[in-house]
PDB file of N, CA and C in Angstrom:
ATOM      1  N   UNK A   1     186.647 -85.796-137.757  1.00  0.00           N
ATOM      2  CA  UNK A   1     187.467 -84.607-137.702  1.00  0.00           C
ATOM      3  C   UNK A   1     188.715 -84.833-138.541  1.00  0.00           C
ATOM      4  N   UNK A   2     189.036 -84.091-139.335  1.00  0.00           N
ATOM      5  CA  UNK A   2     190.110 -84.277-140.253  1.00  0.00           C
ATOM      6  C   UNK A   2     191.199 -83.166-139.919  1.00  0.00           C
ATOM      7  N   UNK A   3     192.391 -83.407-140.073  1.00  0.00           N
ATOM      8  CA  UNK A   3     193.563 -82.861-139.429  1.00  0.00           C
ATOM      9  C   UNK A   3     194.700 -82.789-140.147  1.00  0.00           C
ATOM     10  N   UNK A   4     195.451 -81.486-140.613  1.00  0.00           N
ATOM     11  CA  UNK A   4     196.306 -81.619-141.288  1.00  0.00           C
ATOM     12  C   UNK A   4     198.046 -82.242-140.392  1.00  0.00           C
ATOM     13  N   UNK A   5     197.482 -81.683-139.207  1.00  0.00           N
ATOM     14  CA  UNK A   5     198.597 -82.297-138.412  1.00  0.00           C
ATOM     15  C   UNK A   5     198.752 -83.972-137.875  1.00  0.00           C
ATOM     16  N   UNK A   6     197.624 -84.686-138.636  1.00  0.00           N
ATOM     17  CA  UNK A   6     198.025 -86.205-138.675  1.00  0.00           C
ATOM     18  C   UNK A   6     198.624 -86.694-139.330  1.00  0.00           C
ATOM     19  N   UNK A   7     199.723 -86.537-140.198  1.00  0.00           N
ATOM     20  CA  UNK A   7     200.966 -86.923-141.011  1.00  0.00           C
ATOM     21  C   UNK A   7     201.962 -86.338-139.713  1.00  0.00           C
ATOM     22  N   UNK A   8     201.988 -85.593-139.077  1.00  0.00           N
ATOM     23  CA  UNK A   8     203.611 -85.805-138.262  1.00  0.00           C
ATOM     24  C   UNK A   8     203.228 -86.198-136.610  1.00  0.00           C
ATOM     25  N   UNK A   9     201.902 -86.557-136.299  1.00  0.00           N
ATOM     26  CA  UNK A   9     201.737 -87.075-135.132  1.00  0.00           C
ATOM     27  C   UNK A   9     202.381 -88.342-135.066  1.00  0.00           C
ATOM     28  N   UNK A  10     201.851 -89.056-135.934  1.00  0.00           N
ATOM     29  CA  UNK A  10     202.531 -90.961-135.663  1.00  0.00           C
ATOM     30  C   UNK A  10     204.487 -90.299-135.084  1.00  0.00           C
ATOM     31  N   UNK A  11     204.847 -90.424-136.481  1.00  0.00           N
ATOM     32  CA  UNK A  11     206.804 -89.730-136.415  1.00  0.00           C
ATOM     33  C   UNK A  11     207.050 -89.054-135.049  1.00  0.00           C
ATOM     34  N   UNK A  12     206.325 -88.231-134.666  1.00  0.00           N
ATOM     35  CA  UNK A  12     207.040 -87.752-133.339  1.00  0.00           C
ATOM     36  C   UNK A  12     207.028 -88.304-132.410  1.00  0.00           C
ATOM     37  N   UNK A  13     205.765 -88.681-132.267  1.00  0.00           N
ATOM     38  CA  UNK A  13     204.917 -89.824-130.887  1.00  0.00           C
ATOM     39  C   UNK A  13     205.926 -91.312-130.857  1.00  0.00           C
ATOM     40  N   UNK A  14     206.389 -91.720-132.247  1.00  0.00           N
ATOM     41  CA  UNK A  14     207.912 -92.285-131.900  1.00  0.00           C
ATOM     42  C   UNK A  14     208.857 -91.981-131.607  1.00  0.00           C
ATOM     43  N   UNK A  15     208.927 -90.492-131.960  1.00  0.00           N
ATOM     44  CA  UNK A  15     210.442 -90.306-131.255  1.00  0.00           C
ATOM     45  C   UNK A  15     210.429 -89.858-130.152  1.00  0.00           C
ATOM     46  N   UNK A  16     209.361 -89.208-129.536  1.00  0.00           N
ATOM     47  CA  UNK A  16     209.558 -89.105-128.216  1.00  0.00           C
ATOM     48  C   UNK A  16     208.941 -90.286-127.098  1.00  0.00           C
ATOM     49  N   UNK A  17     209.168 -91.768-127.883  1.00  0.00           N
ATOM     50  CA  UNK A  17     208.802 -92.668-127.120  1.00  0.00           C
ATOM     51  C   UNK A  17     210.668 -93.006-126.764  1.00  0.00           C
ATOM     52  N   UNK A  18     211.157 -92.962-128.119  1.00  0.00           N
ATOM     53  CA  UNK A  18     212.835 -93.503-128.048  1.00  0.00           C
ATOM     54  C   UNK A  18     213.243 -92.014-127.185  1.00  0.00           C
ATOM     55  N   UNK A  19     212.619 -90.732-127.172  1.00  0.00           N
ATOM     56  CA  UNK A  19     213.754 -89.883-126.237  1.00  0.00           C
ATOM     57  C   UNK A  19     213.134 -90.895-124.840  1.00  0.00           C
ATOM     58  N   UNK A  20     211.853 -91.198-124.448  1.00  0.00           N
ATOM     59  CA  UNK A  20     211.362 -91.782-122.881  1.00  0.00           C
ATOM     60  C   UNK A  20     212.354 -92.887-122.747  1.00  0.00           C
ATOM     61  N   UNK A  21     212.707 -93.566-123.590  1.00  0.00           N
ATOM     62  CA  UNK A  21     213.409 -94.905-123.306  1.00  0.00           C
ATOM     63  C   UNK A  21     215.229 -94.298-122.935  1.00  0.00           C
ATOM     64  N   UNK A  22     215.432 -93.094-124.076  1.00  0.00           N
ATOM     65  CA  UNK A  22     217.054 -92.907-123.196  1.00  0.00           C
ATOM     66  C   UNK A  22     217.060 -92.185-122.140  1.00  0.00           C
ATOM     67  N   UNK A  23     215.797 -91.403-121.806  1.00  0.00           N
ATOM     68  CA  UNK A  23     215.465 -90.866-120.434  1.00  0.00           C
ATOM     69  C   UNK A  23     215.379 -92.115-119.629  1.00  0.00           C
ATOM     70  N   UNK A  24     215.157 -93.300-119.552  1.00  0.00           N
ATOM     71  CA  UNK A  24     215.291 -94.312-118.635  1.00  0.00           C
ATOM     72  C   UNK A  24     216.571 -94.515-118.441  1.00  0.00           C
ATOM     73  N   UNK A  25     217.325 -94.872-119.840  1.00  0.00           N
ATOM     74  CA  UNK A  25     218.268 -95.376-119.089  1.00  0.00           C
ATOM     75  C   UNK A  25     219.305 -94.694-119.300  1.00  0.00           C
ATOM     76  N   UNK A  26     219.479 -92.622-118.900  1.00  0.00           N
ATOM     77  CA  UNK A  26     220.122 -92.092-118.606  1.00  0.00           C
ATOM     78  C   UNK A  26     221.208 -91.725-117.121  1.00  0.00           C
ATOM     79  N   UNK A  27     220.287 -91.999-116.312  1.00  0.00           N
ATOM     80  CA  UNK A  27     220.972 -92.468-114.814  1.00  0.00           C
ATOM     81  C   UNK A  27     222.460 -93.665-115.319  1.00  0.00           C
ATOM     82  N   UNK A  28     221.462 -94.684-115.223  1.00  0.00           N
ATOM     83  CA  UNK A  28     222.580 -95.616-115.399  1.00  0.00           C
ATOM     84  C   UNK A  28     223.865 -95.181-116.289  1.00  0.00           C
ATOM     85  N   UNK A  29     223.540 -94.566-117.664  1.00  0.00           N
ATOM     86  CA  UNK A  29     224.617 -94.837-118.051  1.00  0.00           C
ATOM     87  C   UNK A  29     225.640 -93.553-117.996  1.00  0.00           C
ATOM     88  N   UNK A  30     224.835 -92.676-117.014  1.00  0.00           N
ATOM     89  CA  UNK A  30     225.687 -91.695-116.970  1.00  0.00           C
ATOM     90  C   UNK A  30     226.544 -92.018-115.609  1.00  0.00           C
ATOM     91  N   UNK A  31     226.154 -93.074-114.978  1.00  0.00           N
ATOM     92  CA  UNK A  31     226.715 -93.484-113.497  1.00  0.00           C
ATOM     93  C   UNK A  31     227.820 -94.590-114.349  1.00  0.00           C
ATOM     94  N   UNK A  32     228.237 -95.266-115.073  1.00  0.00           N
ATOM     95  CA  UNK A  32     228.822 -96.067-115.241  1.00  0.00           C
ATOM     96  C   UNK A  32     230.162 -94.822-116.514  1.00  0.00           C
ATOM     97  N   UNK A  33     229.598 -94.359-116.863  1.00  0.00           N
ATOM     98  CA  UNK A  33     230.440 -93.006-117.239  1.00  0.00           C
ATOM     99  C   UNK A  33     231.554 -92.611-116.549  1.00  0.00           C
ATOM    100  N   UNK A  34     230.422 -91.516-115.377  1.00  0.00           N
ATOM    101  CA  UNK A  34     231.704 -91.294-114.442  1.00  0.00           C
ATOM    102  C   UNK A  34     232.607 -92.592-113.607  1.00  0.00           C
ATOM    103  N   UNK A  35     231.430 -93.817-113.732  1.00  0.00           N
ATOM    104  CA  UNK A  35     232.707 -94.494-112.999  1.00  0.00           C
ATOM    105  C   UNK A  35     234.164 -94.666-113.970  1.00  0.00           C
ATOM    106  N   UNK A  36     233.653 -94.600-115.117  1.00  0.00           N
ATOM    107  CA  UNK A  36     234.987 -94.843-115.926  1.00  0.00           C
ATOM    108  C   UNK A  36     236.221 -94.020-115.796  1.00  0.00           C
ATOM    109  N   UNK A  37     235.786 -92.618-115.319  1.00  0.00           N
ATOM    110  CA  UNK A  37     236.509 -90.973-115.271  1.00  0.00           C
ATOM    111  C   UNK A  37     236.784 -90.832-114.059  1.00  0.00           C
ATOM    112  N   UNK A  38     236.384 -91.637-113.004  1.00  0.00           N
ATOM    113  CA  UNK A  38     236.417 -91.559-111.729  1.00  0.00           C
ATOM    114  C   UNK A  38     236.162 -90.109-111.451  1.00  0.00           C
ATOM    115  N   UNK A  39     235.090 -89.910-111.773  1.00  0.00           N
ATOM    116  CA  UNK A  39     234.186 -88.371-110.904  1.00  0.00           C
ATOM    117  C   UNK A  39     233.316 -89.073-110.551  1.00  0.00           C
ATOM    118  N   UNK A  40     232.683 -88.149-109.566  1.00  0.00           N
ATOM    119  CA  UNK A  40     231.673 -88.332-108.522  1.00  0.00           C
ATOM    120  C   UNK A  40     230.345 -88.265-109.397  1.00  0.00           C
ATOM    121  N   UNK A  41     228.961 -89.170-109.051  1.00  0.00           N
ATOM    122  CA  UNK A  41     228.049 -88.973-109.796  1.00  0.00           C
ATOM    123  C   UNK A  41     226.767 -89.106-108.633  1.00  0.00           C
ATOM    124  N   UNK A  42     225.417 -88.777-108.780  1.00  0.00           N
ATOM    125  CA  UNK A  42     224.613 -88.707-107.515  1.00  0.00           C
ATOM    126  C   UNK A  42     223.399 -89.457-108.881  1.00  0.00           C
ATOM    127  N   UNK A  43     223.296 -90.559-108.208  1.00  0.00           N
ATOM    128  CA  UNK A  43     222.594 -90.983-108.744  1.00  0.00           C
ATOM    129  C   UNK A  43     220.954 -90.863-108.632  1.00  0.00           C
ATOM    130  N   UNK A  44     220.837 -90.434-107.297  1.00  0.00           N
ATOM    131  CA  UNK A  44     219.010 -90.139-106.873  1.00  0.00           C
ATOM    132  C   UNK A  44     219.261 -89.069-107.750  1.00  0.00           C
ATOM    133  N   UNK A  45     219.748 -87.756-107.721  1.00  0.00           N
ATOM    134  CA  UNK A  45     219.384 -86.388-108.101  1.00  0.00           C
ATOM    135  C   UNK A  45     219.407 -86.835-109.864  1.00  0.00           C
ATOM    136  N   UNK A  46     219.988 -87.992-110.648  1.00  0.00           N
ATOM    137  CA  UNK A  46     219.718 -87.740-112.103  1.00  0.00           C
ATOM    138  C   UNK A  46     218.355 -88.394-112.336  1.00  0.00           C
ATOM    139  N   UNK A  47     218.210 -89.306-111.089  1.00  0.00           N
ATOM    140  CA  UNK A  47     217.005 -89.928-111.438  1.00  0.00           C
ATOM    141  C   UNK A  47     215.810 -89.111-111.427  1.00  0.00           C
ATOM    142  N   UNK A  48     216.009 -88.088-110.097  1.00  0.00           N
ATOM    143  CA  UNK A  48     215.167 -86.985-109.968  1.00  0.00           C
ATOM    144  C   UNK A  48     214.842 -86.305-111.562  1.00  0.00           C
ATOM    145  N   UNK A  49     215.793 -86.007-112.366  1.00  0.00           N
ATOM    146  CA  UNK A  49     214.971 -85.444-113.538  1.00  0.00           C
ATOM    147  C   UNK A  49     214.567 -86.302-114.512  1.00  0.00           C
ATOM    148  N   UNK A  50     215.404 -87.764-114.244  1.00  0.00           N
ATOM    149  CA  UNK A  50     215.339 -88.522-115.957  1.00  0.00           C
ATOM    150  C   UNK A  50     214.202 -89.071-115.764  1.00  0.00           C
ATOM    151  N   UNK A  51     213.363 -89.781-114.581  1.00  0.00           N
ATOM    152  CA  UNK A  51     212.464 -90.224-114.502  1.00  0.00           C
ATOM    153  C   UNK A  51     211.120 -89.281-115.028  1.00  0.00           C
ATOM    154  N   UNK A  52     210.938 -88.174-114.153  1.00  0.00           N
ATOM    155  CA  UNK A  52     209.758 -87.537-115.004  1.00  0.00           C
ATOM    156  C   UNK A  52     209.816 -87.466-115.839  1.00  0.00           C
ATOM    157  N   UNK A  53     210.990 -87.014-116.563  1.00  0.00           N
ATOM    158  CA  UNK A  53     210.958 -86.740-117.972  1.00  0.00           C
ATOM    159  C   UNK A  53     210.809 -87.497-119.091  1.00  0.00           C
ATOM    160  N   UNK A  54     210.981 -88.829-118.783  1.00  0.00           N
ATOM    161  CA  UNK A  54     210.886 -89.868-119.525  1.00  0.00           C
ATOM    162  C   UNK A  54     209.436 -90.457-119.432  1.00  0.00           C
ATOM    163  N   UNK A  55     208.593 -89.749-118.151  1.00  0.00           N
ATOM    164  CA  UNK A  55     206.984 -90.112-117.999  1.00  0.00           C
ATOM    165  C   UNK A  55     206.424 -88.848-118.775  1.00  0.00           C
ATOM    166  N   UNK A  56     207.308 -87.976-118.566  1.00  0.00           N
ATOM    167  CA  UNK A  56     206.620 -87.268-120.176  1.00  0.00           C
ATOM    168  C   UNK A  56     206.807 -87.175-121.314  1.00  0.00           C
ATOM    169  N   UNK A  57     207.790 -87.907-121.802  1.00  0.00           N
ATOM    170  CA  UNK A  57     207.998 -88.111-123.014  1.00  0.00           C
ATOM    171  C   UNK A  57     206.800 -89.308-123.556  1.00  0.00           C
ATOM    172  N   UNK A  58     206.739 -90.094-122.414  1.00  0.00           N
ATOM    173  CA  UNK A  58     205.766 -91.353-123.055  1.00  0.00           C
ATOM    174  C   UNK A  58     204.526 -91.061-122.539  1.00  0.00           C
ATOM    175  N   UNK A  59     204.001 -90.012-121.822  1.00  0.00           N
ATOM    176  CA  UNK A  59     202.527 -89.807-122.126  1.00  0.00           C
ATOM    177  C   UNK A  59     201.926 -88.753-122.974  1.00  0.00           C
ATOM    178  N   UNK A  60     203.371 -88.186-123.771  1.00  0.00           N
ATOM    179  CA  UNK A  60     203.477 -87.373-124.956  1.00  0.00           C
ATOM    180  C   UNK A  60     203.344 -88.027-126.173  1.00  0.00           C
ATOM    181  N   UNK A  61     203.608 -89.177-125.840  1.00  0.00           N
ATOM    182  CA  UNK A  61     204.259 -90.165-127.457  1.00  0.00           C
ATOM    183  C   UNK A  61     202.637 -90.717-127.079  1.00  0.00           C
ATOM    184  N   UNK A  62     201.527 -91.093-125.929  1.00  0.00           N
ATOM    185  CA  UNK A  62     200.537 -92.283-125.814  1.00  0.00           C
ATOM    186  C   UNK A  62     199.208 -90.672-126.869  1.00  0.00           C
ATOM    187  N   UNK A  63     199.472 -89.388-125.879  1.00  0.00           N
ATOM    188  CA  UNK A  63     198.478 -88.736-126.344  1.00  0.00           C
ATOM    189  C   UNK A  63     198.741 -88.477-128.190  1.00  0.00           C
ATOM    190  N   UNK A  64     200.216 -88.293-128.733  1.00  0.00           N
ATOM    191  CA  UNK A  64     199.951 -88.321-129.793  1.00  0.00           C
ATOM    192  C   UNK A  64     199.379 -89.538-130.711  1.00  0.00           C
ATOM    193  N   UNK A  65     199.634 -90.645-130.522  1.00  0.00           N
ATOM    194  CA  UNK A  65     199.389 -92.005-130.803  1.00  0.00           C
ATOM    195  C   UNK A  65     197.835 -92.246-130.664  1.00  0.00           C
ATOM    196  N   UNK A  66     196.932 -91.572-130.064  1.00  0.00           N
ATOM    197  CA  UNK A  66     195.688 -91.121-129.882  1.00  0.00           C
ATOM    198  C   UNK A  66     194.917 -90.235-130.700  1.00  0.00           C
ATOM    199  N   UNK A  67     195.691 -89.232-130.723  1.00  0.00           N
ATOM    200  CA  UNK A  67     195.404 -88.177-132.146  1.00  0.00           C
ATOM    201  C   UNK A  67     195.232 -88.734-133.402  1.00  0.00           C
ATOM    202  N   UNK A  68     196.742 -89.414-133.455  1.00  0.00           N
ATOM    203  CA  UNK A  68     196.609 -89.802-134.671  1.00  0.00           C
ATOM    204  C   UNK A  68     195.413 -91.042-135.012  1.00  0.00           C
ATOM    205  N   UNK A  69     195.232 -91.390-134.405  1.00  0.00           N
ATOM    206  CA  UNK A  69     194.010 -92.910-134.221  1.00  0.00           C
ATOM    207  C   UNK A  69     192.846 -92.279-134.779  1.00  0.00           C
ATOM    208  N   UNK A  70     192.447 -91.501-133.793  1.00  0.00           N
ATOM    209  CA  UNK A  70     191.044 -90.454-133.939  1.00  0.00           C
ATOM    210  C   UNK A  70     190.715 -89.697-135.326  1.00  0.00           C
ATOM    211  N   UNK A  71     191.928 -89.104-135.434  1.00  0.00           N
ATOM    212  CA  UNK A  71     191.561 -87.786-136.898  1.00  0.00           C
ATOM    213  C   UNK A  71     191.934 -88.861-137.728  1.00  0.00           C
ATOM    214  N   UNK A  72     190.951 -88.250-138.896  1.00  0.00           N
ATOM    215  CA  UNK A  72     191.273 -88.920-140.613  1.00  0.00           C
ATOM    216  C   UNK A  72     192.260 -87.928-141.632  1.00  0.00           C
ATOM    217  N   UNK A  73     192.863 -88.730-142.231  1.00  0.00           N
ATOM    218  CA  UNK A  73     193.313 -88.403-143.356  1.00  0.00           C
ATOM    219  C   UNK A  73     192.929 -87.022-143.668  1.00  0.00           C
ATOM    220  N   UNK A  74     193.956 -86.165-144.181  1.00  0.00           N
ATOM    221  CA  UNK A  74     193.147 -85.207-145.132  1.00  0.00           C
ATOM    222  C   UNK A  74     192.952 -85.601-146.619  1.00  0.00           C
ATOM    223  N   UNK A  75     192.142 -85.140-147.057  1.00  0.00           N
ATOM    224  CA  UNK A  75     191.406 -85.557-148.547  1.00  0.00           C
ATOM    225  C   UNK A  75     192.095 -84.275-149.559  1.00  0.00           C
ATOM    226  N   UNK A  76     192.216 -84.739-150.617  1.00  0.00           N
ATOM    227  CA  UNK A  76     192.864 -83.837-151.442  1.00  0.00           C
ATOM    228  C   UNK A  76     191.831 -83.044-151.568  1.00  0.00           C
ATOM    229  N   UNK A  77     190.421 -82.832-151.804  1.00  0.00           N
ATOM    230  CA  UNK A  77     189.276 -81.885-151.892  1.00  0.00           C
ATOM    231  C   UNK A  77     189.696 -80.738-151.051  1.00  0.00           C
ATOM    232  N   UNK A  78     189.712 -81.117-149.579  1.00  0.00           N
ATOM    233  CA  UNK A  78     190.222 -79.679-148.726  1.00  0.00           C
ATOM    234  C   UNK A  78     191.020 -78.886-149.741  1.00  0.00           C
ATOM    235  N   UNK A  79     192.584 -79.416-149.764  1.00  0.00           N
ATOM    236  CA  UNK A  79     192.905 -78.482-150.324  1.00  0.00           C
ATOM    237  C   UNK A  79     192.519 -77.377-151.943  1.00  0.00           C
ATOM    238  N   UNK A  80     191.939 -78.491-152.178  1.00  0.00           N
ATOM    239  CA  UNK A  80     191.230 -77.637-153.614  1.00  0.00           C
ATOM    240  C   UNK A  80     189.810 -76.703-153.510  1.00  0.00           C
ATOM    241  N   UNK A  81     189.553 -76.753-152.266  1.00  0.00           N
ATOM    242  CA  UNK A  81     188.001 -76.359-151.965  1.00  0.00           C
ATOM    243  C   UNK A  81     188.716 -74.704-151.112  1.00  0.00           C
ATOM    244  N   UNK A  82     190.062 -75.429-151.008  1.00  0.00           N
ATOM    245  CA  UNK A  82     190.946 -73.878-150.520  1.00  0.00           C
ATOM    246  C   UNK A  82     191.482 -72.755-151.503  1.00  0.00           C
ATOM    247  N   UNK A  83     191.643 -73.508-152.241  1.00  0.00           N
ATOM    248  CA  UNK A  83     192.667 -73.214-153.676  1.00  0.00           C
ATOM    249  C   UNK A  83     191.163 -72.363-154.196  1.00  0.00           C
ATOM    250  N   UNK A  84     189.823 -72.509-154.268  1.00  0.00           N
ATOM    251  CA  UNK A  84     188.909 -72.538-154.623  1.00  0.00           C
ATOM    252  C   UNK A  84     188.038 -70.994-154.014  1.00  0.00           C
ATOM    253  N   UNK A  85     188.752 -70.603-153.091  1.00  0.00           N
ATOM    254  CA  UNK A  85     187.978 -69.863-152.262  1.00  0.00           C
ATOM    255  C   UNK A  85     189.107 -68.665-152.157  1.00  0.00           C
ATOM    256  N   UNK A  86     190.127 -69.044-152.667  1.00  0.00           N
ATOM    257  CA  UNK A  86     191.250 -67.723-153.237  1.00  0.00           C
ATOM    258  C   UNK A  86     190.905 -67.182-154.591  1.00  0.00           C
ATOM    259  N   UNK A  87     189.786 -67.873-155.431  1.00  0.00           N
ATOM    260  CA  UNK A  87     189.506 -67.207-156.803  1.00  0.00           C
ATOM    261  C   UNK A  87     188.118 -66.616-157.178  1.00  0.00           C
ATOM    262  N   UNK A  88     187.865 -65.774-157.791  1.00  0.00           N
ATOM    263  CA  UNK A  88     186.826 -65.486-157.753  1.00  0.00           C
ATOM    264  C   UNK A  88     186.400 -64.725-159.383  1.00  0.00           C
ATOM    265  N   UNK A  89     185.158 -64.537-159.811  1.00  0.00           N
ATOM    266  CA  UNK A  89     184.844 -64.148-161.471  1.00  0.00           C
ATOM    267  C   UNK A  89     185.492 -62.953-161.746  1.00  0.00           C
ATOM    268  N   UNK A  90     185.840 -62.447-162.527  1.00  0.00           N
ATOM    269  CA  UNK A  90     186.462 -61.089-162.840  1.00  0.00           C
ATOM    270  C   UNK A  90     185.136 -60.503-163.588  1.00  0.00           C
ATOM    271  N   UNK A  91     184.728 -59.140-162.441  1.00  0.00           N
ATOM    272  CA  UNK A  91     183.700 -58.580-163.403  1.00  0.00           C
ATOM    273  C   UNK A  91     183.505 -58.420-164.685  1.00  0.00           C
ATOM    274  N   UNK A  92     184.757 -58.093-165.351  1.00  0.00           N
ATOM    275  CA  UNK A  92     184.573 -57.710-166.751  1.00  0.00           C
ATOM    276  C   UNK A  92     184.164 -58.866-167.869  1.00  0.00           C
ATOM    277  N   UNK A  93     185.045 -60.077-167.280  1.00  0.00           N
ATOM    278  CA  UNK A  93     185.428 -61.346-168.524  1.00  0.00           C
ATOM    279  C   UNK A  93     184.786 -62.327-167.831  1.00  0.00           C
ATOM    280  N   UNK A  94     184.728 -62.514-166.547  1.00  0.00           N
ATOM    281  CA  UNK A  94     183.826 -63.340-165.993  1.00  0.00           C
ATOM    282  C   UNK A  94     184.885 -64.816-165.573  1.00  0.00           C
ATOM    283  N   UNK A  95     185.786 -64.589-166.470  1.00  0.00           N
ATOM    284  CA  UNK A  95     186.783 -65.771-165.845  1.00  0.00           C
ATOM    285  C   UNK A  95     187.243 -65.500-164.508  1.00  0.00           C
ATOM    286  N   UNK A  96     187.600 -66.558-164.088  1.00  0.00           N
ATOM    287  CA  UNK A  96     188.331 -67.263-162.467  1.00  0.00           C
ATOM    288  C   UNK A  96     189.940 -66.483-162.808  1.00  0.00           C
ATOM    289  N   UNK A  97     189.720 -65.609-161.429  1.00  0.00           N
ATOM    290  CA  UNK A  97     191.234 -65.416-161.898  1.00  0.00           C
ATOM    291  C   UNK A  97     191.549 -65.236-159.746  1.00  0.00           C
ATOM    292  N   UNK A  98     192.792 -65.102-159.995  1.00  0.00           N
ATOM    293  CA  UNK A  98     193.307 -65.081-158.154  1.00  0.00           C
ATOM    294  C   UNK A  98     192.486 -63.781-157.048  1.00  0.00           C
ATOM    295  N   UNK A  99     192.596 -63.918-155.986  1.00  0.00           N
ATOM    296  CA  UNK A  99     191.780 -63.057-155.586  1.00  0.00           C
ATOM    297  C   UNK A  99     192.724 -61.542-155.073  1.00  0.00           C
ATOM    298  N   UNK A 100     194.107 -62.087-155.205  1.00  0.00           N
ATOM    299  CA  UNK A 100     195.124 -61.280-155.006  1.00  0.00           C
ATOM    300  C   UNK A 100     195.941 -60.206-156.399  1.00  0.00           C
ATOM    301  N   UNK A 101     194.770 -60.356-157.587  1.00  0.00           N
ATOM    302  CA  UNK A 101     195.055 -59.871-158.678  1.00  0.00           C
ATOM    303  C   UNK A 101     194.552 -58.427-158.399  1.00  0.00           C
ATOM    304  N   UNK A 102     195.518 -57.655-159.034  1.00  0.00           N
ATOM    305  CA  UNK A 102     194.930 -56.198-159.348  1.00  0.00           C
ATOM    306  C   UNK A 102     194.078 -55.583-160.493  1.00  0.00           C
ATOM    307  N   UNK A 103     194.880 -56.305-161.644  1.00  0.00           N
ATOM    308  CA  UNK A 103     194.582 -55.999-163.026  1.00  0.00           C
ATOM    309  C   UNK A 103     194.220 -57.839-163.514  1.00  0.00           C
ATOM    310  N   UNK A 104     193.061 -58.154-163.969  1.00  0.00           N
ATOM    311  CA  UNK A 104     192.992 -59.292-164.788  1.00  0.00           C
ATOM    312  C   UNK A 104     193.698 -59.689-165.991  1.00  0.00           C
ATOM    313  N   UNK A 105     194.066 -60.691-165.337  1.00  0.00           N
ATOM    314  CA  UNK A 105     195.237 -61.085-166.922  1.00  0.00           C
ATOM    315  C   UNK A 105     194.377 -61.902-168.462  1.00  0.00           C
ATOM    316  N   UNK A 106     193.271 -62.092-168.385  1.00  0.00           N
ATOM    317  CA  UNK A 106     192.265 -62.168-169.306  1.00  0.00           C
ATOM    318  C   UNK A 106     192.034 -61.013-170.142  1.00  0.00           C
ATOM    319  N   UNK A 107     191.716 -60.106-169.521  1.00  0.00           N
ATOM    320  CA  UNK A 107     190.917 -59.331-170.438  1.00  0.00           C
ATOM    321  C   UNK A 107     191.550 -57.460-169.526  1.00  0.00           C
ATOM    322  N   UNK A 108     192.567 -57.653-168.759  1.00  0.00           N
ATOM    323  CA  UNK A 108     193.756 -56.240-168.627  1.00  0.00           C
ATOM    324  C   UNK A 108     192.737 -55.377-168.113  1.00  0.00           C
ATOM    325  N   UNK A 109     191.555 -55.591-167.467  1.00  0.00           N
ATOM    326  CA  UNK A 109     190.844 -54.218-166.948  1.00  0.00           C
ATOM    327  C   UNK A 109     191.629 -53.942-165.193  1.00  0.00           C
ATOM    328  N   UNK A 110     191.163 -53.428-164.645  1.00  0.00           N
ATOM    329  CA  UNK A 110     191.537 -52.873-163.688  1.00  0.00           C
ATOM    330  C   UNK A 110     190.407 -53.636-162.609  1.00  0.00           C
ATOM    331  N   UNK A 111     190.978 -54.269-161.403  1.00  0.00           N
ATOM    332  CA  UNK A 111     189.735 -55.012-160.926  1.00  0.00           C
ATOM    333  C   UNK A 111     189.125 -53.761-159.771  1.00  0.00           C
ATOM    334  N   UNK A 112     187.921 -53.588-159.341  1.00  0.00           N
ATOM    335  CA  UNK A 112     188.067 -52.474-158.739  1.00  0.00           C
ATOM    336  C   UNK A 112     187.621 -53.650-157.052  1.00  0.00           C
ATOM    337  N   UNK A 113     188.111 -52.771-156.336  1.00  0.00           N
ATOM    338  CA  UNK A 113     188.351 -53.108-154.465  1.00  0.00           C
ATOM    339  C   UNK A 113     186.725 -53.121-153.995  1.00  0.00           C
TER     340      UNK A 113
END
């Protein structure tokens, strides 16, 4: 299976391994924060969000890291086999011209619909 979205799977699946890691150690350093400011800080209730969130950041970063494993490369052919299927003969001249042309720029006839 080939995938154009396997060039930015690896890149993200790292960065949302480094957001899981400051989701770990967001509690802490937001508790050593306020101790500096002397405000009050509740440390179960940050853990309450930083923890999941940091188990989804890293089974976000494991499933992309998976993707990317699985799918291949795209091949430069795709895109030319695309490029390829936007052109088509011009009745009159018979040359390859875009498929979004009105008038052929070969030979100026009128392409008809």
């Amino acid at each position: 299976m080939k995938s154009v979205y396997r060039d930015l799977a690896k890149p993200i699946s790292l960065l949302l391994a480094w957001l899981g890691i400051g989701w770990i150690f967001f509690p802490t350093i937001a508790f050593m924060v306020s101790k500096a400011v002397d405000e009050p800080f509740d440390m179960n209730k940050a853990g309450l969000i930083a923890y999941p969130l940091s188990a989804s950041c890293f089974m976000l970063s494991v499933f992309l890291i998976y993707f990317w494993y699985v799918t291949l490369p795209v091949e430069e052919s795709y895109f030319e086999e695309k490029a390829k299927r936007r052109m088509y003969k011009c009745p009159f001249c018979g040359k390859k011209i875009n498929i979004e042309e009105v008038r052929c720029p070969y030979c100026k006839m009128k392409i008809p619909k």
